[in-house]
Protein backbone atom coordinates (compact mmCIF):
# COMPACT_ATOMS: atom_id res chain seq x y z
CA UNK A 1 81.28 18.36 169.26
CA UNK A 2 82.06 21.22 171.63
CA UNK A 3 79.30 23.76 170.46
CA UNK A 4 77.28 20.71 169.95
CA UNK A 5 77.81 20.31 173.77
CA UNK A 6 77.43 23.92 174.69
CA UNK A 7 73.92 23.76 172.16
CA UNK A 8 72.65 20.98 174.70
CA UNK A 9 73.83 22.24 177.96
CA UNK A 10 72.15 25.78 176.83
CA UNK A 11 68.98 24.20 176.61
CA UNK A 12 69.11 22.13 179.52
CA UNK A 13 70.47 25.60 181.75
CA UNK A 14 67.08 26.94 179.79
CA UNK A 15 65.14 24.64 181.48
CA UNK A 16 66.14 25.81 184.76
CA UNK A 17 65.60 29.69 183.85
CA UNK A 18 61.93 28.26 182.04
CA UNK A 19 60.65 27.68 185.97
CA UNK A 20 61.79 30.46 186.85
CA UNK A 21 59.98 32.59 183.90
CA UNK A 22 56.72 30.55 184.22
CA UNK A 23 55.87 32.83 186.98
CA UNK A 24 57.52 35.85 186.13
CA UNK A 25 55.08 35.41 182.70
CA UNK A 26 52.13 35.34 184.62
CA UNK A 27 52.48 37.99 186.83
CA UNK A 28 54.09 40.53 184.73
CA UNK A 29 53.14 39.33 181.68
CA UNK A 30 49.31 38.24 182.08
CA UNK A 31 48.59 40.63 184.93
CA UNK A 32 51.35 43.49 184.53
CA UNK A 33 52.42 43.00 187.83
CA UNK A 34 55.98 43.78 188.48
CA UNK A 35 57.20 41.42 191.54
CA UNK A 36 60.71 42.16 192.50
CA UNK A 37 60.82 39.57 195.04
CA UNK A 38 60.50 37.01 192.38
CA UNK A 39 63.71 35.87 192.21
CA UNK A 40 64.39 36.34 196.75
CA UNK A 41 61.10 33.57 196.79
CA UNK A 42 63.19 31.66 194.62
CA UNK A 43 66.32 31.43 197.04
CA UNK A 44 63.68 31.82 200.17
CA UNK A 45 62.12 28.13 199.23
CA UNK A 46 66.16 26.54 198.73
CA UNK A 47 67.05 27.82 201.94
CA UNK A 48 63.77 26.58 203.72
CA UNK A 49 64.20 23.40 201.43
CA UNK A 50 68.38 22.70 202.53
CA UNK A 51 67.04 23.29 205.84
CA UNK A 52 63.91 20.97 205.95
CA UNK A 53 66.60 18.20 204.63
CA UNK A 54 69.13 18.74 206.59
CA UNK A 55 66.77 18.70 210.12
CA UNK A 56 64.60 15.65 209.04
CA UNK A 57 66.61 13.78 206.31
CA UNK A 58 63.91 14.58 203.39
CA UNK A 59 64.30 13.86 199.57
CA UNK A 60 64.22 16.05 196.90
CA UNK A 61 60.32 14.14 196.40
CA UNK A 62 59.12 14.67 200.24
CA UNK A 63 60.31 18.29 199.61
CA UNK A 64 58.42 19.43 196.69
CA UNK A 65 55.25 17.78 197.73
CA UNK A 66 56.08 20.27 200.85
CA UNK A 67 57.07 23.11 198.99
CA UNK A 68 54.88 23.67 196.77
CA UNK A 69 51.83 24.04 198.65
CA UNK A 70 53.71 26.14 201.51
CA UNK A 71 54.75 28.45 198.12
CA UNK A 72 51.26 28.51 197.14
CA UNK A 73 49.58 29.48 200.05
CA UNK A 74 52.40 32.40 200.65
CA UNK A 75 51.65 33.40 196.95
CA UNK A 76 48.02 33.84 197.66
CA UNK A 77 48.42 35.34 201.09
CA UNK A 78 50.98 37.85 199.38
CA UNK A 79 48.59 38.85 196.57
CA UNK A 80 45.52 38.94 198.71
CA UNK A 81 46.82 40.59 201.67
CA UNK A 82 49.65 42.85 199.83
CA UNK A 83 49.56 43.08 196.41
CA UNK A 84 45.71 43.39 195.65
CA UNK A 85 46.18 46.65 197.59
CA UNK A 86 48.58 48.23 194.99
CA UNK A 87 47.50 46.77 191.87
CA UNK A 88 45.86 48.71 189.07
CA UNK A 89 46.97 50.47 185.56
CA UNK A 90 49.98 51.85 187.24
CA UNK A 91 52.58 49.35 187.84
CA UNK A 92 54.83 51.50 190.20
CA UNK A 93 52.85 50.63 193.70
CA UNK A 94 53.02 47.11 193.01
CA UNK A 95 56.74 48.17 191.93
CA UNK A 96 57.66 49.84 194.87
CA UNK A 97 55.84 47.56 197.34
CA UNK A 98 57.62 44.24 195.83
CA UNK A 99 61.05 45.82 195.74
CA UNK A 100 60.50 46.67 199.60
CA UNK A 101 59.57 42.83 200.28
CA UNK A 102 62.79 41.89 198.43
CA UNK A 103 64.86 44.16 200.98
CA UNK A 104 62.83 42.12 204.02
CA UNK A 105 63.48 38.93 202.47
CA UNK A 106 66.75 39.30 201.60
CA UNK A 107 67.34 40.68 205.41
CA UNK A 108 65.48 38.19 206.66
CA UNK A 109 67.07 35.35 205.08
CA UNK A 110 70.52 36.74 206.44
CA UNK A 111 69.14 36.44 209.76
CA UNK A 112 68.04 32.91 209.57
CA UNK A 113 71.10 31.57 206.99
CA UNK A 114 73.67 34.26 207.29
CA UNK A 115 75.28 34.97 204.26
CA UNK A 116 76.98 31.29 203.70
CA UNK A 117 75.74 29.25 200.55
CA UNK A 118 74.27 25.94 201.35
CA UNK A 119 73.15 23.24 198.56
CA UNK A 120 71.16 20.26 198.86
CA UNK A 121 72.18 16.55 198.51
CA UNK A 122 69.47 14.26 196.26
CA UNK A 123 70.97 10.75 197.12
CA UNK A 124 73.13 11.35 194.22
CA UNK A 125 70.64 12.60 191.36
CA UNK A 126 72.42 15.87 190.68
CA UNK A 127 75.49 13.95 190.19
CA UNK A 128 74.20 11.82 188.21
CA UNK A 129 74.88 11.60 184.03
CA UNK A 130 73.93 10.13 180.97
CA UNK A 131 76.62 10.06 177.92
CA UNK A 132 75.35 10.18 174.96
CA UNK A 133 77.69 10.17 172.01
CA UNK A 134 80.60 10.96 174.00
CA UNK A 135 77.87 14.29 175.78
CA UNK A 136 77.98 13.88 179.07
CA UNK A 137 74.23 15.42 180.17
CA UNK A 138 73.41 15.78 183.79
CA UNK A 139 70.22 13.65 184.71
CA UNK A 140 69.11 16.81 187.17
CA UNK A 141 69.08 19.30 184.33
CA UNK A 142 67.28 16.85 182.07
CA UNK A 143 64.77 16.01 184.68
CA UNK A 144 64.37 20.34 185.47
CA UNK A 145 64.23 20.65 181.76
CA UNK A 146 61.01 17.87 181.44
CA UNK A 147 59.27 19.37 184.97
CA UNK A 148 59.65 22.82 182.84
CA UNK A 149 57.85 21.70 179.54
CA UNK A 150 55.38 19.85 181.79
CA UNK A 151 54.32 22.80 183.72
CA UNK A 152 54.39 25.08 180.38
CA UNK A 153 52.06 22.80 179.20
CA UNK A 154 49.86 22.74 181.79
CA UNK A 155 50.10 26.34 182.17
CA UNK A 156 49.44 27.23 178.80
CA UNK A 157 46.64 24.82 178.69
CA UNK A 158 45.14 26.54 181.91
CA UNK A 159 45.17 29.86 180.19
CA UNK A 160 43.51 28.81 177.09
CA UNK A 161 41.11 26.24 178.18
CA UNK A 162 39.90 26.78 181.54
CA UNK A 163 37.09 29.26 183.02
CA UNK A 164 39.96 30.27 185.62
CA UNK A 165 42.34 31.11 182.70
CA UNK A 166 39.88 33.42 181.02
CA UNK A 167 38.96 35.11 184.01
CA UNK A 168 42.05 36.31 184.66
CA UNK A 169 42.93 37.33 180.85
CA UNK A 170 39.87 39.16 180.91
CA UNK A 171 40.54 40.63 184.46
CA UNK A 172 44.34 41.55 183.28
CA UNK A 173 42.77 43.22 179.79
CA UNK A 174 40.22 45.21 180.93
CA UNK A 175 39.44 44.84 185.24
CA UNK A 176 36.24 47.10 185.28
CA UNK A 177 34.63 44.99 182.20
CA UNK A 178 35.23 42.12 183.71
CA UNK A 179 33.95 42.55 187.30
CA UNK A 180 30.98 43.81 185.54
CA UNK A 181 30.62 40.09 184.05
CA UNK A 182 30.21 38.98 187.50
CA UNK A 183 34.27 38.29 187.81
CA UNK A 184 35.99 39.27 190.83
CA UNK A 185 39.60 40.53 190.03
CA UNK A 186 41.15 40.37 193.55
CA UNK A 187 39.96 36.82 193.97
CA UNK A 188 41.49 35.55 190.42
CA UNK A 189 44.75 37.54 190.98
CA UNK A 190 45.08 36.11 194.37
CA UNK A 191 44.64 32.35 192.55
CA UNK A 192 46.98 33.56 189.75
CA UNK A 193 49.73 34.55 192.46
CA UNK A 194 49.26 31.39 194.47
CA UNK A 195 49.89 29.30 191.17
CA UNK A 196 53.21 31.59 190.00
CA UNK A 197 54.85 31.17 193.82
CA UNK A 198 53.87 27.75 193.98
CA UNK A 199 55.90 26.86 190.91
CA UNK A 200 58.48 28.92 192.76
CA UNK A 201 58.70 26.50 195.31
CA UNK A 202 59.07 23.53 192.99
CA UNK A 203 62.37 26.09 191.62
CA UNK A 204 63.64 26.20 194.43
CA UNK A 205 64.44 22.34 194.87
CA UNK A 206 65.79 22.13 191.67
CA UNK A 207 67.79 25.57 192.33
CA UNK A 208 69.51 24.18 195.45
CA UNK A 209 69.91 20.74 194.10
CA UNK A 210 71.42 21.95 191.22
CA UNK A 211 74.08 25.08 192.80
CA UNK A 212 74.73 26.73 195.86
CA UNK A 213 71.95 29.54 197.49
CA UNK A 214 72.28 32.18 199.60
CA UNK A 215 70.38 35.04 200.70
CA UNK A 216 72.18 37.41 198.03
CA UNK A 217 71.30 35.47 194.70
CA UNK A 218 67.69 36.77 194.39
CA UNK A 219 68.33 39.48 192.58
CA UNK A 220 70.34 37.05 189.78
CA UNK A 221 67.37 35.27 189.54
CA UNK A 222 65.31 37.79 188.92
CA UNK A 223 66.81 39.30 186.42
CA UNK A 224 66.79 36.08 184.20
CA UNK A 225 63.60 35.08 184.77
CA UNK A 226 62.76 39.19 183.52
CA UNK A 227 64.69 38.78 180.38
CA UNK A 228 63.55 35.05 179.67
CA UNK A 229 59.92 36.43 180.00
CA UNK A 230 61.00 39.71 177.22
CA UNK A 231 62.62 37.62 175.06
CA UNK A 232 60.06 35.75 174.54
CA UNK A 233 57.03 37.96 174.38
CA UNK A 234 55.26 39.27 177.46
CA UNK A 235 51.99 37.25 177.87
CA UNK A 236 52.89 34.17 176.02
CA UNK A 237 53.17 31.43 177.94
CA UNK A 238 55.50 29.49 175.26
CA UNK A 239 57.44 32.86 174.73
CA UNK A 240 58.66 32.57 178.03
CA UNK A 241 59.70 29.25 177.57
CA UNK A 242 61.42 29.86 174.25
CA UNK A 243 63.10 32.84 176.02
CA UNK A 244 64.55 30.91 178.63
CA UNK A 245 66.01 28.26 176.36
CA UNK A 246 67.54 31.38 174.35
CA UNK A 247 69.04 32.85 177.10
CA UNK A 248 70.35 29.34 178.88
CA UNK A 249 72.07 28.93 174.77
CA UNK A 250 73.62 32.29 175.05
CA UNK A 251 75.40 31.79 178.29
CA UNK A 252 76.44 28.10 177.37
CA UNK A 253 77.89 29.45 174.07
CA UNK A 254 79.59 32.37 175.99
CA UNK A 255 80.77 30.21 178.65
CA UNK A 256 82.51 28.15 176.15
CA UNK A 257 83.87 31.11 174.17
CA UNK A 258 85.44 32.68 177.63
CA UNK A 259 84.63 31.32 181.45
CA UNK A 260 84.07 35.21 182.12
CA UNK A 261 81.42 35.65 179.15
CA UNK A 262 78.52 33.73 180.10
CA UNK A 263 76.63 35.83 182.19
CA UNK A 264 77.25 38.75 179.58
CA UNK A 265 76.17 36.75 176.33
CA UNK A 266 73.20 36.20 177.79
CA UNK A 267 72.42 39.86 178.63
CA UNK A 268 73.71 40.96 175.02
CA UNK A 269 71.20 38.65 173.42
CA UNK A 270 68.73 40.62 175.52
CA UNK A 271 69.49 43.83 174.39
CA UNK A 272 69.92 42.95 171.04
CA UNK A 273 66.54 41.64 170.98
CA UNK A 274 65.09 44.28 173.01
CA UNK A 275 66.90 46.90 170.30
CA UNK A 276 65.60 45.04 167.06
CA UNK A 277 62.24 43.10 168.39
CA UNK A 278 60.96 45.13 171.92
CA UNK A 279 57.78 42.96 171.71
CA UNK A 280 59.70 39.30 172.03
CA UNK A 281 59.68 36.38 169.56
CA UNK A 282 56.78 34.69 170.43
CA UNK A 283 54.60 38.16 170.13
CA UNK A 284 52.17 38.42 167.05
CA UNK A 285 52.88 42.03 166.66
């Protein structure tokens, strides 16, 4: 019953990491664009989000509907304005620029928030649980783990099935082909970008619903949202997801085997399947 438990709770933390890699996958996956900030947007849309509900007494609900489009229109600003200016076949502009917005946000947030964690209060959904069986599973988690699957549908869907998701596969694979098709690279990547923030902003709800933010965690979230997206299989949509719910299984498993050990399971997994499979699970090759 207690790995049983650990099994579950893994894939429900999973969920949580799978929002956070939807993003990461499309950016550094799809387009090979490496966004350190990733994870400081994260934490940047909690804080703005504790702060919108805290000033005017708004619901997790109110928030997101908020949120997300603020995130959006940042993510497209950012790639339009920014990141379109960096971006080719050598990641390390993109690299360099990114990791120097990370160092304003993460500034910048201290400024606003100072350096104290703040969480947000859903009128009592992330304290909610159901027991199952004796399980006792956290409604939050199961509702971040549902929002997750829904938007790696939807993503995956987009990618496959839509004129926008070729575009940019066909932008990503080979920019001077496609632009000769009549496709305009800067314009999809900008689109792309808006759609990877934007589920940032829905993250960041859930994030400070779920645990504490403050201006220093970026970097955290980053770095599982990198490895959830390797794991997996860089461009796959699904690997990401699958990457996330291995990583959220090693940490609940370590957690269980020593409170100290979670965070380092997680990151041994990685290696490991760095070391025997560098392409991911979900990769063909």
């Amino acid at each position: 019953m207690k790995w049983l438990d650990a099994l579950i709770q893994g894939v429900l933390l999973g969920g949580m990491y799978a929002q956070y890699a939807l993003g990461m996958a499309l950016m550094f996956g799809v387009m090979r664009l490496v966004n350190v900030a990733h994870g400081d947007l994260v934490v940047l849309f909690a804080l703005i989000g504790v702060s919108l509900s805290v000033a005017f007494g708004l619901g997790p609900l109110p928030l997101i509907a908020l949120l997300v489009p603020l995130a959006a229109i940042i993510g497209w600003g950012l790639q339009k304005f920014m990141l379109n200016k960096v971006v080719g076949a050598d990641s390390l502009p993109s690299l360099i620029a990114t990791f120097g917005l990370s160092i304003a946000l993460q500034n910048l947030m201290l400024e606003i928030w100072s350096a104290d964690t703040r969480s947000m209060t859903g009128g009592g959904i992330e304290a909610a649980s159901l027991n199952i069986g004796g399980i006792h599973i956290g409604l939050l988690p199961v509702l971040i783990l549902i929002a997750a699957t829904l938007l790696t549908c939807g993503l995956d869907l987009t990618m496959r099935h839509t004129r926008f998701g070729r575009a940019l596969r066909a932008a990503a694979a080979d920019t001077e082909a496609a632009a000769m098709t009549g496709i305009n690279p800067r314009v999809v990547y900008a689109y792309a970008t808006a759609i990877a923030v934007g589920i940032l902003g829905l993250s960041g709800v859930f994030f400070a619903l779920r645990a504490t933010a403050s201006p220093a965690d970026g970097p955290a979230q980053l770095i599982f949202a990198f490895e959830a997206v390797i794991i997996g299989g860089m461009g796959s949509i699904w690997g990401a997801f699958v990457g996330s719910m291995v990583l959220g299984i090693a940490q609940a498993i370590g957690f269980r085997i020593d409170p100290g050990f979670g965070i380092l399971a997680g990151h041994l997994v990685f290696l490991t399947i760095l070391a025997t499979r560098p392409q991911g699970l979900m990769s063909k090759g």
